[in-house]
PDB file of N, CA and C in Angstrom:
ATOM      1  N   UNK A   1     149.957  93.165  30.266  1.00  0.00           N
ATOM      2  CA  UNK A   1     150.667  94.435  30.114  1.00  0.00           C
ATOM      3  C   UNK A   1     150.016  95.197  28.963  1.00  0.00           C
ATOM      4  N   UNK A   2     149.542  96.513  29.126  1.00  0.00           N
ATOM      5  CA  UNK A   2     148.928  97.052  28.160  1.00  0.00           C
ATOM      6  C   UNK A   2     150.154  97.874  27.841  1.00  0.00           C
ATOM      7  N   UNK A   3     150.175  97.900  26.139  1.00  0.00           N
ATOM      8  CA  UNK A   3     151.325  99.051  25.386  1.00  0.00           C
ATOM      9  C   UNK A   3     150.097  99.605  24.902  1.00  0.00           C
ATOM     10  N   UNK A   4     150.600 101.125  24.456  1.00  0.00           N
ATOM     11  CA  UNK A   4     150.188 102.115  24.071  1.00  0.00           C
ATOM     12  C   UNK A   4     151.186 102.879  23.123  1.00  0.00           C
ATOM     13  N   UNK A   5     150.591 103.557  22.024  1.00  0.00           N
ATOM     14  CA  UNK A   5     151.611 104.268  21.196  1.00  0.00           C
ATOM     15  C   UNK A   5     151.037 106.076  21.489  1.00  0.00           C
ATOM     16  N   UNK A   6     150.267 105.924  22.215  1.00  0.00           N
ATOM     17  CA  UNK A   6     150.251 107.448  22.677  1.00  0.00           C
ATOM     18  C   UNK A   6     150.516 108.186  24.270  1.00  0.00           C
ATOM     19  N   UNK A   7     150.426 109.129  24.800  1.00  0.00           N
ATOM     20  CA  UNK A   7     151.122 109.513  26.262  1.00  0.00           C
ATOM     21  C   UNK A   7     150.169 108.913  27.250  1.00  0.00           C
ATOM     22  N   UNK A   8     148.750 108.790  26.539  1.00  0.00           N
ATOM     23  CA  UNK A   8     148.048 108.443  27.997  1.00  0.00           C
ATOM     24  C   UNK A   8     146.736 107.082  27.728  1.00  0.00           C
ATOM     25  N   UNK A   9     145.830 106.911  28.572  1.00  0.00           N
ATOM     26  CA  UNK A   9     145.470 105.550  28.133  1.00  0.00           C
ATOM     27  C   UNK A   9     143.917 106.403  28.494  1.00  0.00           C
ATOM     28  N   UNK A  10     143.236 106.237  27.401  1.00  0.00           N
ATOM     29  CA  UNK A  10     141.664 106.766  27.587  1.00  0.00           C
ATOM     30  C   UNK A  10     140.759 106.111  28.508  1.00  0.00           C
ATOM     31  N   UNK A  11     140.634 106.949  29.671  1.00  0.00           N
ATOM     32  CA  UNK A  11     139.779 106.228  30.465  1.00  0.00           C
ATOM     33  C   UNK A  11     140.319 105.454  31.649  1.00  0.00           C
ATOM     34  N   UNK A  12     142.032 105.864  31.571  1.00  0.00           N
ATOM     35  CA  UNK A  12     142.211 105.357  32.670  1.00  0.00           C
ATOM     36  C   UNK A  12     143.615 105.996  33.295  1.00  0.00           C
ATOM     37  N   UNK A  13     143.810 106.442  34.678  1.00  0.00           N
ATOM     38  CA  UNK A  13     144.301 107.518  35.167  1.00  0.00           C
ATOM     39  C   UNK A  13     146.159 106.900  35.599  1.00  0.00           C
ATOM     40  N   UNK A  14     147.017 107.575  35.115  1.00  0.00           N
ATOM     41  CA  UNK A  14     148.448 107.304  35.312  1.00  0.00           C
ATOM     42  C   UNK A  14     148.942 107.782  36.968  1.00  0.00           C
ATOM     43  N   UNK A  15     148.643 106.846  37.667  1.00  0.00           N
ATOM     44  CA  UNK A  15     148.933 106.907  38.983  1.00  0.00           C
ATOM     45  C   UNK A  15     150.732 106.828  39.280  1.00  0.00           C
ATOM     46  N   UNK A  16     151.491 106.493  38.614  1.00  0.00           N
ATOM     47  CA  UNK A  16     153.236 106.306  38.412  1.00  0.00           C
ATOM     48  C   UNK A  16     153.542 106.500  37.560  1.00  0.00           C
ATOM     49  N   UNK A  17     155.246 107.267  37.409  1.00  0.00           N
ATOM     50  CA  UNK A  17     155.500 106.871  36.301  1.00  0.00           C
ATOM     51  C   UNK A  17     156.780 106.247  36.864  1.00  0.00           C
ATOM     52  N   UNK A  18     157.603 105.203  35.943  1.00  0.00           N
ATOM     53  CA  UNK A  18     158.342 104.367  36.365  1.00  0.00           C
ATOM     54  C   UNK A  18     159.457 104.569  35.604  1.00  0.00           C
ATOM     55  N   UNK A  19     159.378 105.403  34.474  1.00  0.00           N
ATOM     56  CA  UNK A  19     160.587 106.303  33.859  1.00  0.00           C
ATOM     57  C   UNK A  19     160.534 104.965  32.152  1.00  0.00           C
ATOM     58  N   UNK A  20     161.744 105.539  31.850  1.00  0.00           N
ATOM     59  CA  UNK A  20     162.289 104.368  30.265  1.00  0.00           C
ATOM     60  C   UNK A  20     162.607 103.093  30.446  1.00  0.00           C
ATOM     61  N   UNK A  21     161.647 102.761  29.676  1.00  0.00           N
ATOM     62  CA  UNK A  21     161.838 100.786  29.476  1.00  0.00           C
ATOM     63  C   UNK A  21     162.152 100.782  28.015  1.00  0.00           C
ATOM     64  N   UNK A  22     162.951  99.878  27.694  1.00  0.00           N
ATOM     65  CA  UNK A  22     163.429  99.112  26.598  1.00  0.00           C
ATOM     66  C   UNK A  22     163.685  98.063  26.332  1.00  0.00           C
ATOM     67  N   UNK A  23     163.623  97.571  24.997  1.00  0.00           N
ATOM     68  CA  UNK A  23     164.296  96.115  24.677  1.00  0.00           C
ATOM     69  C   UNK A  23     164.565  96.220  23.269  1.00  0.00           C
ATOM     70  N   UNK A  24     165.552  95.250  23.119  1.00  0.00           N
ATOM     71  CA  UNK A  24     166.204  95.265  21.291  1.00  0.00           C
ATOM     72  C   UNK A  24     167.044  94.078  21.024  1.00  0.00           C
ATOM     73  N   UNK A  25     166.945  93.839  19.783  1.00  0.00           N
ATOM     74  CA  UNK A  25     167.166  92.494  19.504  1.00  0.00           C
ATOM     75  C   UNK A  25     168.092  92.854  17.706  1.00  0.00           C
ATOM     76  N   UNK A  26     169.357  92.275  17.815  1.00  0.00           N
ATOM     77  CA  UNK A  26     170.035  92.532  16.196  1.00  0.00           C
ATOM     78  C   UNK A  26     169.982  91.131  15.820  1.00  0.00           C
ATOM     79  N   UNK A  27     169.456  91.201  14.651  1.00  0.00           N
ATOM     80  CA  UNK A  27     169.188  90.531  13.677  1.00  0.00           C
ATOM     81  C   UNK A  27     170.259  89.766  12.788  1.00  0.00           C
ATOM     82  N   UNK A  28     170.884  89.105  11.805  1.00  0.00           N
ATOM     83  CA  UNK A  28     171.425  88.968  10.891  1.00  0.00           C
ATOM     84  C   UNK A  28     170.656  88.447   9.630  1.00  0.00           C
ATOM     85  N   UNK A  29     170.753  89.414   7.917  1.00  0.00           N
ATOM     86  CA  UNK A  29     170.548  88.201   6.932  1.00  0.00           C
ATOM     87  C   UNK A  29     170.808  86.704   6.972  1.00  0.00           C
ATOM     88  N   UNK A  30     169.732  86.150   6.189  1.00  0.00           N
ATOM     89  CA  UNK A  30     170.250  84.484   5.627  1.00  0.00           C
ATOM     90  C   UNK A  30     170.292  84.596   4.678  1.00  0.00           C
ATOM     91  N   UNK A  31     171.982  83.792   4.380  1.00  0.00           N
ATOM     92  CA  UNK A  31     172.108  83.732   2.703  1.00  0.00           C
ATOM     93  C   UNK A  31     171.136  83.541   1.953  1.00  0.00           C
ATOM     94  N   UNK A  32     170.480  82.139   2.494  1.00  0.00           N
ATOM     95  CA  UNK A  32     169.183  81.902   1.827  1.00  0.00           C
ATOM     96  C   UNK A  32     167.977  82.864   0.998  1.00  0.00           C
ATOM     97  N   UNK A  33     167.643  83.602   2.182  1.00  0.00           N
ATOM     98  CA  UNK A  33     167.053  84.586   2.331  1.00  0.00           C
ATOM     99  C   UNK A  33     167.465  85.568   1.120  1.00  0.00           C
ATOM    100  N   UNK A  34     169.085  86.258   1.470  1.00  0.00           N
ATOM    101  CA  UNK A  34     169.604  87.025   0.749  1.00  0.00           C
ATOM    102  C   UNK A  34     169.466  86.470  -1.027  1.00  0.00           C
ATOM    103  N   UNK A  35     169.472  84.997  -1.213  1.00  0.00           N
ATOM    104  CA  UNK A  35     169.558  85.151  -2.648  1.00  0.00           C
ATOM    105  C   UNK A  35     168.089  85.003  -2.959  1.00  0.00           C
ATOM    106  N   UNK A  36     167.402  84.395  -2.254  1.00  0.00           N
ATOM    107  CA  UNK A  36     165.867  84.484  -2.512  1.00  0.00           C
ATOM    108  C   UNK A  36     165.595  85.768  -2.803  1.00  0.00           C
ATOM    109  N   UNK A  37     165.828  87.154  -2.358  1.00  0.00           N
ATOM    110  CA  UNK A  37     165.325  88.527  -2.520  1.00  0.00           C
ATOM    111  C   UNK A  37     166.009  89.489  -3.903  1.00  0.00           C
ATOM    112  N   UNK A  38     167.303  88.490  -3.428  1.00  0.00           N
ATOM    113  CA  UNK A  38     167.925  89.445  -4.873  1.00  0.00           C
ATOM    114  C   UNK A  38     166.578  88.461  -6.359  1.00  0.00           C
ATOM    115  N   UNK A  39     166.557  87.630  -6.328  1.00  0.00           N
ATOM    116  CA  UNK A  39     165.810  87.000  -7.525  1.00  0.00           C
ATOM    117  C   UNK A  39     164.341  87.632  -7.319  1.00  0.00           C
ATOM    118  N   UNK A  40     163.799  88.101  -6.277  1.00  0.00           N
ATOM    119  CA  UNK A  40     162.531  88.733  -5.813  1.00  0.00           C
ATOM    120  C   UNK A  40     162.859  90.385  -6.970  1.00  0.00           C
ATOM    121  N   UNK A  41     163.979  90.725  -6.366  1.00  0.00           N
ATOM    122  CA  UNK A  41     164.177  92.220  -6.858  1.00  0.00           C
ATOM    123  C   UNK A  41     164.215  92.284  -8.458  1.00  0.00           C
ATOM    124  N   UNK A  42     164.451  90.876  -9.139  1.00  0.00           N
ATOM    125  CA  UNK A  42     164.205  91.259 -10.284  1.00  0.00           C
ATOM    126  C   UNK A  42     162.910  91.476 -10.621  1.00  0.00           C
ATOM    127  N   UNK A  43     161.956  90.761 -10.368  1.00  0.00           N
ATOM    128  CA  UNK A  43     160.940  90.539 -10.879  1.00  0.00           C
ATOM    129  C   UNK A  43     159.512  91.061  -9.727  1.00  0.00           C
ATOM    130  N   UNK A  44     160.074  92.061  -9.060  1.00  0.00           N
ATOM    131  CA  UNK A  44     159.212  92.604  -8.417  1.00  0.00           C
ATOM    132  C   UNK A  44     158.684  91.986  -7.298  1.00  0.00           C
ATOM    133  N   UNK A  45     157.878  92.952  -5.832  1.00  0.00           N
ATOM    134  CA  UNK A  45     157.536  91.874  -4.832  1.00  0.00           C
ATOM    135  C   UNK A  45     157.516  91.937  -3.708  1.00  0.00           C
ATOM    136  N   UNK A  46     157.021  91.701  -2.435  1.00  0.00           N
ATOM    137  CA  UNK A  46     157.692  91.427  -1.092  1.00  0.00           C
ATOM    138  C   UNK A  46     158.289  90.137  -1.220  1.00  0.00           C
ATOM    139  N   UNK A  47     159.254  90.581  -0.275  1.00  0.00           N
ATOM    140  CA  UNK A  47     160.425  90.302   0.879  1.00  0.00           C
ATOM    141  C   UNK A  47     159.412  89.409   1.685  1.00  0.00           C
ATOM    142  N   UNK A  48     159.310  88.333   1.673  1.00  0.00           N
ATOM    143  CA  UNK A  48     158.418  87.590   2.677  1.00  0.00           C
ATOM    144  C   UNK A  48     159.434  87.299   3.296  1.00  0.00           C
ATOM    145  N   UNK A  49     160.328  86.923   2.880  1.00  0.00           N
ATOM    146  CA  UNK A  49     161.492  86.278   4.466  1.00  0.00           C
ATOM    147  C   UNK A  49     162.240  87.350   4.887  1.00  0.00           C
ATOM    148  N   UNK A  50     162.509  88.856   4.682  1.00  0.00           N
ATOM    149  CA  UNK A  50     162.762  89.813   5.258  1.00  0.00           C
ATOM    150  C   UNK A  50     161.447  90.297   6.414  1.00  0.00           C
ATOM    151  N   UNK A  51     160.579  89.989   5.690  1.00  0.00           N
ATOM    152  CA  UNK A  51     159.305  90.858   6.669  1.00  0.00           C
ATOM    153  C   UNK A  51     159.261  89.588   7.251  1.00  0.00           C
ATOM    154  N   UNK A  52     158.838  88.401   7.484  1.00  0.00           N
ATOM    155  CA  UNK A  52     159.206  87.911   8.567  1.00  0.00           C
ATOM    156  C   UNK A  52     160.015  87.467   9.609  1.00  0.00           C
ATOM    157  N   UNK A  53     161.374  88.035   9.025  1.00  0.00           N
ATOM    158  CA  UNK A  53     162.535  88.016  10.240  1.00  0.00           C
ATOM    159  C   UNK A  53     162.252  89.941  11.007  1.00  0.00           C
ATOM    160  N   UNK A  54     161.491  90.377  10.437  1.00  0.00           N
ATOM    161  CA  UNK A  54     161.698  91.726  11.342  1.00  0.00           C
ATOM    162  C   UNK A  54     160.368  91.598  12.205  1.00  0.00           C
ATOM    163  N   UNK A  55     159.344  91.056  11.565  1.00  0.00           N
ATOM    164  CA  UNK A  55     158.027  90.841  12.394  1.00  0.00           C
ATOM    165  C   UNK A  55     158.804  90.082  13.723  1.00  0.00           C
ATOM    166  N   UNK A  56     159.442  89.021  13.717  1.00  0.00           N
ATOM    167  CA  UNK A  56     160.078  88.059  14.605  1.00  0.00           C
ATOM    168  C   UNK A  56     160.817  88.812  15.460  1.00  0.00           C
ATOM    169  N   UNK A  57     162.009  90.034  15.054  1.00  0.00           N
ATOM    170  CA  UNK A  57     163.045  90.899  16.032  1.00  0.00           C
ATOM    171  C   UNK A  57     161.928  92.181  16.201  1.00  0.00           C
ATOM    172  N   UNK A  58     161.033  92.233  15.636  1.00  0.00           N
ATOM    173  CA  UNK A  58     159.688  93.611  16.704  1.00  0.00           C
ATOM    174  C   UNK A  58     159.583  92.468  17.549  1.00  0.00           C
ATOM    175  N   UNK A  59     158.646  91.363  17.552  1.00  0.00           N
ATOM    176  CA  UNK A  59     158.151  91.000  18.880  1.00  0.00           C
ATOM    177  C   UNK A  59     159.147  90.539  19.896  1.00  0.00           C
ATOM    178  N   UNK A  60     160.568  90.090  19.368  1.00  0.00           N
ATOM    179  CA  UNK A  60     161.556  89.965  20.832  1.00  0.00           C
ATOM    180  C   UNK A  60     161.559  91.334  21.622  1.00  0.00           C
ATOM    181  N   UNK A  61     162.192  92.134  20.439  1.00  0.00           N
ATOM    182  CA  UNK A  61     162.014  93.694  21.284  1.00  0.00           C
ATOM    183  C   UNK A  61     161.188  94.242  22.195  1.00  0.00           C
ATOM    184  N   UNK A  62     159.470  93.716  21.654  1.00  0.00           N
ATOM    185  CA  UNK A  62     158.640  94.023  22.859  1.00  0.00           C
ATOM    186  C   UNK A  62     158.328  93.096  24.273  1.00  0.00           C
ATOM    187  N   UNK A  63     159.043  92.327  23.427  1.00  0.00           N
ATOM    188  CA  UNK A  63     159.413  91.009  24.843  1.00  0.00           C
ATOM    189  C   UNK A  63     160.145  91.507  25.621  1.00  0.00           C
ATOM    190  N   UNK A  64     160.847  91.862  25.721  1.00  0.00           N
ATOM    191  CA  UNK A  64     162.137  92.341  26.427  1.00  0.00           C
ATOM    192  C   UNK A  64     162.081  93.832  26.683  1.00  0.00           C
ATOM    193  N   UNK A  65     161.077  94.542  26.352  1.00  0.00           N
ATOM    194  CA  UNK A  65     160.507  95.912  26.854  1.00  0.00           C
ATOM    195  C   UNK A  65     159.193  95.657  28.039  1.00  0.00           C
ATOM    196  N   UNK A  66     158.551  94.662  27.518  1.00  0.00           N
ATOM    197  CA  UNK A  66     157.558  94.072  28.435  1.00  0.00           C
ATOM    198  C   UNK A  66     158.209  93.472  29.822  1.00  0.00           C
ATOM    199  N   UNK A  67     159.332  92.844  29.266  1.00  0.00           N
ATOM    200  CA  UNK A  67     159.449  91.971  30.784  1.00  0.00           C
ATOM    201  C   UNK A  67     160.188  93.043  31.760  1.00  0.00           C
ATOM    202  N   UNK A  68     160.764  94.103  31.258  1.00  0.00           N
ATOM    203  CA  UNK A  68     161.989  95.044  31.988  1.00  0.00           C
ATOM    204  C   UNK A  68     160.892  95.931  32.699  1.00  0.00           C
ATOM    205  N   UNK A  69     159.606  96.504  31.862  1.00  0.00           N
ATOM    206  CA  UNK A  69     158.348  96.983  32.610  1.00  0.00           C
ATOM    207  C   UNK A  69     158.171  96.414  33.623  1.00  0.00           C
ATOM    208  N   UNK A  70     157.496  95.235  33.397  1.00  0.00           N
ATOM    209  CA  UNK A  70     157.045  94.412  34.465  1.00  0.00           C
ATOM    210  C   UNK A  70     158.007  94.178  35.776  1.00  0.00           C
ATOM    211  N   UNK A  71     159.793  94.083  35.962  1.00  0.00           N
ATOM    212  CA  UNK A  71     160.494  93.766  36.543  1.00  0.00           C
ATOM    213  C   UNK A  71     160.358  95.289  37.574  1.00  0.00           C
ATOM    214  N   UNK A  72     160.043  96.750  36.704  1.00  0.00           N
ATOM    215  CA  UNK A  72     160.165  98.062  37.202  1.00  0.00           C
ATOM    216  C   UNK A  72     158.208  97.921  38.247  1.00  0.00           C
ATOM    217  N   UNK A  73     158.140  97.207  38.000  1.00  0.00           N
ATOM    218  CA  UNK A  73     156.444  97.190  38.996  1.00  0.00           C
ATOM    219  C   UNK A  73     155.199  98.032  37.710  1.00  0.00           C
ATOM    220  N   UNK A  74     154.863  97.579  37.021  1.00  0.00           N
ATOM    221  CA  UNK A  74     154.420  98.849  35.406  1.00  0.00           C
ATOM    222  C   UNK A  74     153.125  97.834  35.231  1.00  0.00           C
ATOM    223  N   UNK A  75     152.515  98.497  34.923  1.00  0.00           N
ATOM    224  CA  UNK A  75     151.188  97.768  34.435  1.00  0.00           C
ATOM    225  C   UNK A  75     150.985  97.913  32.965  1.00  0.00           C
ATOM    226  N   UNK A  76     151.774  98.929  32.830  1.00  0.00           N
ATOM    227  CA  UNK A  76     151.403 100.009  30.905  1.00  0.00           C
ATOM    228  C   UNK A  76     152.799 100.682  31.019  1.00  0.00           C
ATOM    229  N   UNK A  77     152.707 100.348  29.903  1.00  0.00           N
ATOM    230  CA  UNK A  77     154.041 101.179  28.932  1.00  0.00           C
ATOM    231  C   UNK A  77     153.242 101.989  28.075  1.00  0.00           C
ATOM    232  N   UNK A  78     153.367 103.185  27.879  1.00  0.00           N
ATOM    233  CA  UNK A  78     153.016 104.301  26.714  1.00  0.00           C
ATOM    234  C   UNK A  78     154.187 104.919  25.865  1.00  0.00           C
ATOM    235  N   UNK A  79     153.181 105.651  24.883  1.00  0.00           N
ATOM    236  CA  UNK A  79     154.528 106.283  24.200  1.00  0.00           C
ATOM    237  C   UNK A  79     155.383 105.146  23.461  1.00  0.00           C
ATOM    238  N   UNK A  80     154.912 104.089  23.124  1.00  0.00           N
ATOM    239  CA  UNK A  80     155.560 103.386  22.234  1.00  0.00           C
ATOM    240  C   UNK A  80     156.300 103.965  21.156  1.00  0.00           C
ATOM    241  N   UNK A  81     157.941 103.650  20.820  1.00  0.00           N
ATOM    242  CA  UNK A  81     158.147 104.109  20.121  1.00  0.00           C
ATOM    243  C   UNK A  81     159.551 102.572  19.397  1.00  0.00           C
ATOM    244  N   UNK A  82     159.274 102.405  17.912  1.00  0.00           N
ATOM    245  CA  UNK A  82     160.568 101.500  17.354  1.00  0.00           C
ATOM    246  C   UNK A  82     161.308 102.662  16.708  1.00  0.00           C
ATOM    247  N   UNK A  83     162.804 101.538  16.772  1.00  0.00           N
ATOM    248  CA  UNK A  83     163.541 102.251  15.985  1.00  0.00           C
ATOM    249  C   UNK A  83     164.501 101.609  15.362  1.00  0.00           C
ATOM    250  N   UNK A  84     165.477 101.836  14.132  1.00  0.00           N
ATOM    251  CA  UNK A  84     166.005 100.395  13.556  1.00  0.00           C
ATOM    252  C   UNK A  84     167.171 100.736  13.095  1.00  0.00           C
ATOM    253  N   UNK A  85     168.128 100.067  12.995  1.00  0.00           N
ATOM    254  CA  UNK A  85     169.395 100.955  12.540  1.00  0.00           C
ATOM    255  C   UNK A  85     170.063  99.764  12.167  1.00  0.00           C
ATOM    256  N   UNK A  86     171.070  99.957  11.140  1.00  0.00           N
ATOM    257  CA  UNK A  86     171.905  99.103  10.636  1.00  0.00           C
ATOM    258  C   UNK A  86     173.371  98.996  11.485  1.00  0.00           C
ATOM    259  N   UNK A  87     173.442  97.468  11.855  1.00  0.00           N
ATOM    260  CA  UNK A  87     174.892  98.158  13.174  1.00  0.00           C
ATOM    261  C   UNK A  87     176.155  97.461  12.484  1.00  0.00           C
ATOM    262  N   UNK A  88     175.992  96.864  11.575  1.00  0.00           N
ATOM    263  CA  UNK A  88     177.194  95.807  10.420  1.00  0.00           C
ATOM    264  C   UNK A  88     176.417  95.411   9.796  1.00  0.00           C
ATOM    265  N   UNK A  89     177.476  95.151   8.961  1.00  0.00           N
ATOM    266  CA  UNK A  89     177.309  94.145   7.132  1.00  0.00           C
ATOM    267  C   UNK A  89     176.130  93.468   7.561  1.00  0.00           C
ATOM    268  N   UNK A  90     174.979  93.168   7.096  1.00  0.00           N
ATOM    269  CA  UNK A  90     174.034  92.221   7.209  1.00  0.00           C
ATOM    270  C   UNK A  90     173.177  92.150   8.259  1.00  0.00           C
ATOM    271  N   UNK A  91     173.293  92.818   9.288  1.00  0.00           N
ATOM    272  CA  UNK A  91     172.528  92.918  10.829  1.00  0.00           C
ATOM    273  C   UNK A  91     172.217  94.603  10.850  1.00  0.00           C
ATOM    274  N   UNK A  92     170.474  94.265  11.456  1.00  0.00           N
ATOM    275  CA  UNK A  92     169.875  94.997  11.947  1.00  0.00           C
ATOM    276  C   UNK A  92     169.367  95.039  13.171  1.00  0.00           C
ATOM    277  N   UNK A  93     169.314  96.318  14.204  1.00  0.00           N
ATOM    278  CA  UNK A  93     169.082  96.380  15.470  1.00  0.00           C
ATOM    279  C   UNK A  93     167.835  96.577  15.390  1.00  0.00           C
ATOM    280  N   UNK A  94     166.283  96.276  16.498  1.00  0.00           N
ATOM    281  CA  UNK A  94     165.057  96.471  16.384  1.00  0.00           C
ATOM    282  C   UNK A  94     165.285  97.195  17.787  1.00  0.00           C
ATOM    283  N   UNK A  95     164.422  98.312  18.039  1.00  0.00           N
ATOM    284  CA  UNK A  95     165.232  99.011  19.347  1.00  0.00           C
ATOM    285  C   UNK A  95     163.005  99.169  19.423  1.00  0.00           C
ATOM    286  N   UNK A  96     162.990  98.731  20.912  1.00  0.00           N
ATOM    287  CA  UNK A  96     161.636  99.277  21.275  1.00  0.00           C
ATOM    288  C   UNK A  96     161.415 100.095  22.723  1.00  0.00           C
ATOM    289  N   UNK A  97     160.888 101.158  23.022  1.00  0.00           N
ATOM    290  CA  UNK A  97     161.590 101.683  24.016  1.00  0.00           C
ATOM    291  C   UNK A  97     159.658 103.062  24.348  1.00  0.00           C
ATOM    292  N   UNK A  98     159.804 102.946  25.657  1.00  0.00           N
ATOM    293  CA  UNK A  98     158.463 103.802  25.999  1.00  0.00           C
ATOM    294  C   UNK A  98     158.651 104.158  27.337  1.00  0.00           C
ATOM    295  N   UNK A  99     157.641 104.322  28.009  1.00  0.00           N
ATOM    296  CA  UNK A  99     157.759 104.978  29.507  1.00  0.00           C
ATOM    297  C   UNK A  99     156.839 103.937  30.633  1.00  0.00           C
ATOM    298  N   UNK A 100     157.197 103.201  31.014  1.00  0.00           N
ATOM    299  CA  UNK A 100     156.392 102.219  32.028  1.00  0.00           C
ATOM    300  C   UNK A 100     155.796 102.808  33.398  1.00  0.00           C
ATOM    301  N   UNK A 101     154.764 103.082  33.402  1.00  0.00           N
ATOM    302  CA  UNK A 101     154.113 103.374  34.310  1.00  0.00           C
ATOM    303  C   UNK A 101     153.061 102.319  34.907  1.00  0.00           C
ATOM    304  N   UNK A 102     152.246 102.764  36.214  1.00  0.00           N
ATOM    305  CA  UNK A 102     151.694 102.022  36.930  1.00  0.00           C
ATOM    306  C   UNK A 102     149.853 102.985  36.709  1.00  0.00           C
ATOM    307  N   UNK A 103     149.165 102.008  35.906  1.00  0.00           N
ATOM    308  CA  UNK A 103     147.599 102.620  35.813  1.00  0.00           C
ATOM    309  C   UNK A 103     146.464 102.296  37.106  1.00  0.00           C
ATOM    310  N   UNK A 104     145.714 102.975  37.431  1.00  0.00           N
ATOM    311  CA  UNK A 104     144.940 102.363  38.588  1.00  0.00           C
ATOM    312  C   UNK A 104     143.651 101.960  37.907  1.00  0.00           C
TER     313      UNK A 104
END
């Protein structure tokens, strides 16, 4: 499955379009986590266990944008687009969402 973050794919011609595909995945903090970062925030830093729980809920998201493509008959999704929103105390939504079409 080829993704794309722009409308069209260079060099190769959009024979369908198969309309909006998506996938998204909410997250929750770990305490763990949570007190590991507050002691991070004193003393300056990445978030290594924040950035790797969101690296982890991007790729479900495109899992689950990929497979809903693929289920619509799609060879390519374009127009990649994330988006992230806080939905309660401690949880974040990873929202991934584009246009699945069929390339020849």
């Amino acid at each position: 499955m080829l993704l794309s973050n722009i409308e069209t794919v260079p060099g190769r011609t959009i024979v369908r379009h198969l309309g909006l595909v998506q996938g998204s995945t909410v997250r929750a903090k770990h305490v763990g986590r949570d007190f590991m970062a507050g002691l991070k925030n004193l003393v300056g830093g990445e978030l290594k266990g924040y950035t790797e729980l969101l690296n982890e809920a991007r790729d479900e998201a495109i899992a689950r944008m990929i497979e809903q493509a693929r289920q619509a008959g799609a060879n390519a999704v374009v127009n990649v687009r994330f988006s992230t929103a806080s939905v309660a105390a401690g949880a974040a939504e990873i929202f991934a969402y584009g246009t699945a079409v069929v390339l020849e």
